[in-house]
Protein backbone atom coordinates (compact mmCIF):
# COMPACT_ATOMS: atom_id res chain seq x y z
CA UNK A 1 -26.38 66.86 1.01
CA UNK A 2 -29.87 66.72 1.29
CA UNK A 3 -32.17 67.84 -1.93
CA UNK A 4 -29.48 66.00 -4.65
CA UNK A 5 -29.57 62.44 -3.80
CA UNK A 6 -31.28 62.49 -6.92
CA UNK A 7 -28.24 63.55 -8.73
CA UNK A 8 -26.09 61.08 -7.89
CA UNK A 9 -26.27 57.00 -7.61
CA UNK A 10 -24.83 54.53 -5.68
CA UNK A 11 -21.40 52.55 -7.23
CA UNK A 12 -19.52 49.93 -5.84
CA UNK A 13 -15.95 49.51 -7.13
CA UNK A 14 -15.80 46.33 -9.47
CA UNK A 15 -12.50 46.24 -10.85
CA UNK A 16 -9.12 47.97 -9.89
CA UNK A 17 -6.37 47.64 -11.94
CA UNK A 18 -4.03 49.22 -14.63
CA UNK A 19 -4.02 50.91 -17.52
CA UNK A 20 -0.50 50.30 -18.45
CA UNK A 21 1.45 47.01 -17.92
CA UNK A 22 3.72 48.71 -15.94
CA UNK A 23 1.02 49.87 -13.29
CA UNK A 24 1.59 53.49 -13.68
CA UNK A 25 -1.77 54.44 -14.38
CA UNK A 26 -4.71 53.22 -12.13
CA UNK A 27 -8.04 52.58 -13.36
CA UNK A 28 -11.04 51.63 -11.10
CA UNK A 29 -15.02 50.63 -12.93
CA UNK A 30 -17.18 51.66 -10.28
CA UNK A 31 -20.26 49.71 -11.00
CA UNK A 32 -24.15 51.61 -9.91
CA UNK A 33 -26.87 49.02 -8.89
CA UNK A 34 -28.38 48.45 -11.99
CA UNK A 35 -25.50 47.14 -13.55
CA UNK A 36 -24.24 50.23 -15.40
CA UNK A 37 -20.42 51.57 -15.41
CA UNK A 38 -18.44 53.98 -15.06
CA UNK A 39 -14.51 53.27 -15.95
CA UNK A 40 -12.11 56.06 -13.79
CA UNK A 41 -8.95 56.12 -15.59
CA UNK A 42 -5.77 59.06 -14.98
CA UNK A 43 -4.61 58.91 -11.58
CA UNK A 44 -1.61 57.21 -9.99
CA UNK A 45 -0.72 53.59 -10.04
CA UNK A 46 0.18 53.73 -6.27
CA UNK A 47 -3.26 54.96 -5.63
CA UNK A 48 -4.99 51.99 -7.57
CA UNK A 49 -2.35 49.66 -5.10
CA UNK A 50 -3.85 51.22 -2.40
CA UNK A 51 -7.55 50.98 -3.39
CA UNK A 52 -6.98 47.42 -3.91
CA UNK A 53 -5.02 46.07 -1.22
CA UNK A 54 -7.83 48.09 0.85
CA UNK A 55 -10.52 46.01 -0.11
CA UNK A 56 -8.51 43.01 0.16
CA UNK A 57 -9.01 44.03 4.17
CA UNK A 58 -5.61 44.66 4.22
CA UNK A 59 -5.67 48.43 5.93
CA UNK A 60 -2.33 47.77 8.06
CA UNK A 61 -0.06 50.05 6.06
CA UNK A 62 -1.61 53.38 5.28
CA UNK A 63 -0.31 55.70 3.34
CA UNK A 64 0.73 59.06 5.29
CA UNK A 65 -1.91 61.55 3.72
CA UNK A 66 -4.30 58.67 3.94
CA UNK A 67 -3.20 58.34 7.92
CA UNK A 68 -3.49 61.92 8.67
CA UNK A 69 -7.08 62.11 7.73
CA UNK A 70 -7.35 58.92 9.62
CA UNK A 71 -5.88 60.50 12.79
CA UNK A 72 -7.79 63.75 12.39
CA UNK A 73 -11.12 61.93 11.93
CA UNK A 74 -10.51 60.08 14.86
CA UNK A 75 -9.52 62.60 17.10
CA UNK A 76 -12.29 64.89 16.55
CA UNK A 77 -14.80 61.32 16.58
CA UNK A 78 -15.80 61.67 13.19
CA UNK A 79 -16.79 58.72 10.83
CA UNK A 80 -16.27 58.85 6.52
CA UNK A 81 -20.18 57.98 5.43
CA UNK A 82 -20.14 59.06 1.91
CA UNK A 83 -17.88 60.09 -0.73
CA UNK A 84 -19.56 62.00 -4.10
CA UNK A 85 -17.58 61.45 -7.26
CA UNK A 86 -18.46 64.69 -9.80
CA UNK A 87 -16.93 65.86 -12.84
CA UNK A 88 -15.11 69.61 -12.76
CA UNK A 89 -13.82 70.94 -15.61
CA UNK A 90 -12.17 68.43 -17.26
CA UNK A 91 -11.09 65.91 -13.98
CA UNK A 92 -12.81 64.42 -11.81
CA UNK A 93 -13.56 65.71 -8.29
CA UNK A 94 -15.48 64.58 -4.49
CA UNK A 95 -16.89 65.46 -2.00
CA UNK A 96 -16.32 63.54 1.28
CA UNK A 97 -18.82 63.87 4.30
CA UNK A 98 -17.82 63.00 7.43
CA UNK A 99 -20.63 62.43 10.26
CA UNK A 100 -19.84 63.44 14.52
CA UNK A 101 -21.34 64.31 17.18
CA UNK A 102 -22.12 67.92 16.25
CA UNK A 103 -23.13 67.43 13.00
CA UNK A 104 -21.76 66.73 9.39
CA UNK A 105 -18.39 67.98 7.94
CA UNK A 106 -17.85 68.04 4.72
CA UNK A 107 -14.52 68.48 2.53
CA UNK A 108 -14.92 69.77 -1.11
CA UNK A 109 -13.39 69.65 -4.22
CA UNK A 110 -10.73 66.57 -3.43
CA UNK A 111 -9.33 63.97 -6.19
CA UNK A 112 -11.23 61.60 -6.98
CA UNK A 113 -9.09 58.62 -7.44
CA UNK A 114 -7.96 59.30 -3.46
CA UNK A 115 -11.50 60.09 -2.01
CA UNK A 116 -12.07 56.54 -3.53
CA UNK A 117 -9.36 55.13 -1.99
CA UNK A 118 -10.39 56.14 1.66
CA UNK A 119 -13.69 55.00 1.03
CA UNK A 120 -12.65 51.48 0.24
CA UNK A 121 -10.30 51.84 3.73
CA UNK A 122 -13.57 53.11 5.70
CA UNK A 123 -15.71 50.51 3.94
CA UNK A 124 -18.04 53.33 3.24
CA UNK A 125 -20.55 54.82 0.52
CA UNK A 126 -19.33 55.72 -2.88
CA UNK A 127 -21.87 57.69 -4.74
CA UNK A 128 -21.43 59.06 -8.48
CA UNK A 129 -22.95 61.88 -10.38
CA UNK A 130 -25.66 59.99 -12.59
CA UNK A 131 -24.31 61.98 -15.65
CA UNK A 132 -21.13 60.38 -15.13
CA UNK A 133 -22.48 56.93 -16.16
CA UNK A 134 -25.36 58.30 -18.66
CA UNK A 135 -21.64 60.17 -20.59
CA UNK A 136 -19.84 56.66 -20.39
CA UNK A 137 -22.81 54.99 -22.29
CA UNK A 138 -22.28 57.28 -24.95
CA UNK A 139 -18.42 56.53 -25.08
């Protein structure tokens, strides 16, 4: 949204794996330009499967929530540009904005740890809240 890029920063994804060593629990370290982190932790195992096989280019088997936003996107000739990762409460929410020919859509208040995962299927912008890394320094 225009007027907060300043609020937010942009993050790659540097690591996916597990919390657990039975690969319950995903965890993702979304890494911002300057070299500063930001370890996601609490969301599904499945979903850290996804986000990895995803950047491994391998987008052949989607996952059926994933595959209805696919179909929907395409159908109305919209394109994922950005995702915003932002704390709510206590969890972790996004934002995810979707560009067409009439203008920008955006969807609010999704989990994180899947908003992630379809922007590392579109191959598209992940952008954090800066206070998101500034809190993980302290931690």
């Amino acid at each position: 949204m225009p007027g907060d890029d300043d609020e937010y920063v942009t993050a790659r994804i540097s690591y996916v794996g597990f919390v657990d060593q039975v690969g319950l629990e995903g965890v993702v370290i979304l890494k911002a330009e300057d070299g500063r982190e930001f370890p996601m932790r609490a969301f599904s195992g499945e979903v850290a499967r996804h986000i990895s096989r995803f950047q491994e280019g391998d987008k052949g088997a989607i996952p059926t929530i994933y595959n209805l936003v696919e179909e929907i996107a395409a159908m109305a000739d919209l394109m994922l540009t950005e995702v915003r990762v932002y704390q709510s409460g206590t969890v972790l929410r996004a934002n995810l904005y979707f560009q067409g020919r009439k203008g920008e859509i955006v969807l609010r208040n999704y989990r994180a740890s899947d908003s992630i995962a379809l922007a590392s299927y579109y191959d598209t912008s992940i952008k954090v809240r800066k206070s998101l890394f500034e809190e993980a320094l302290e931690h």
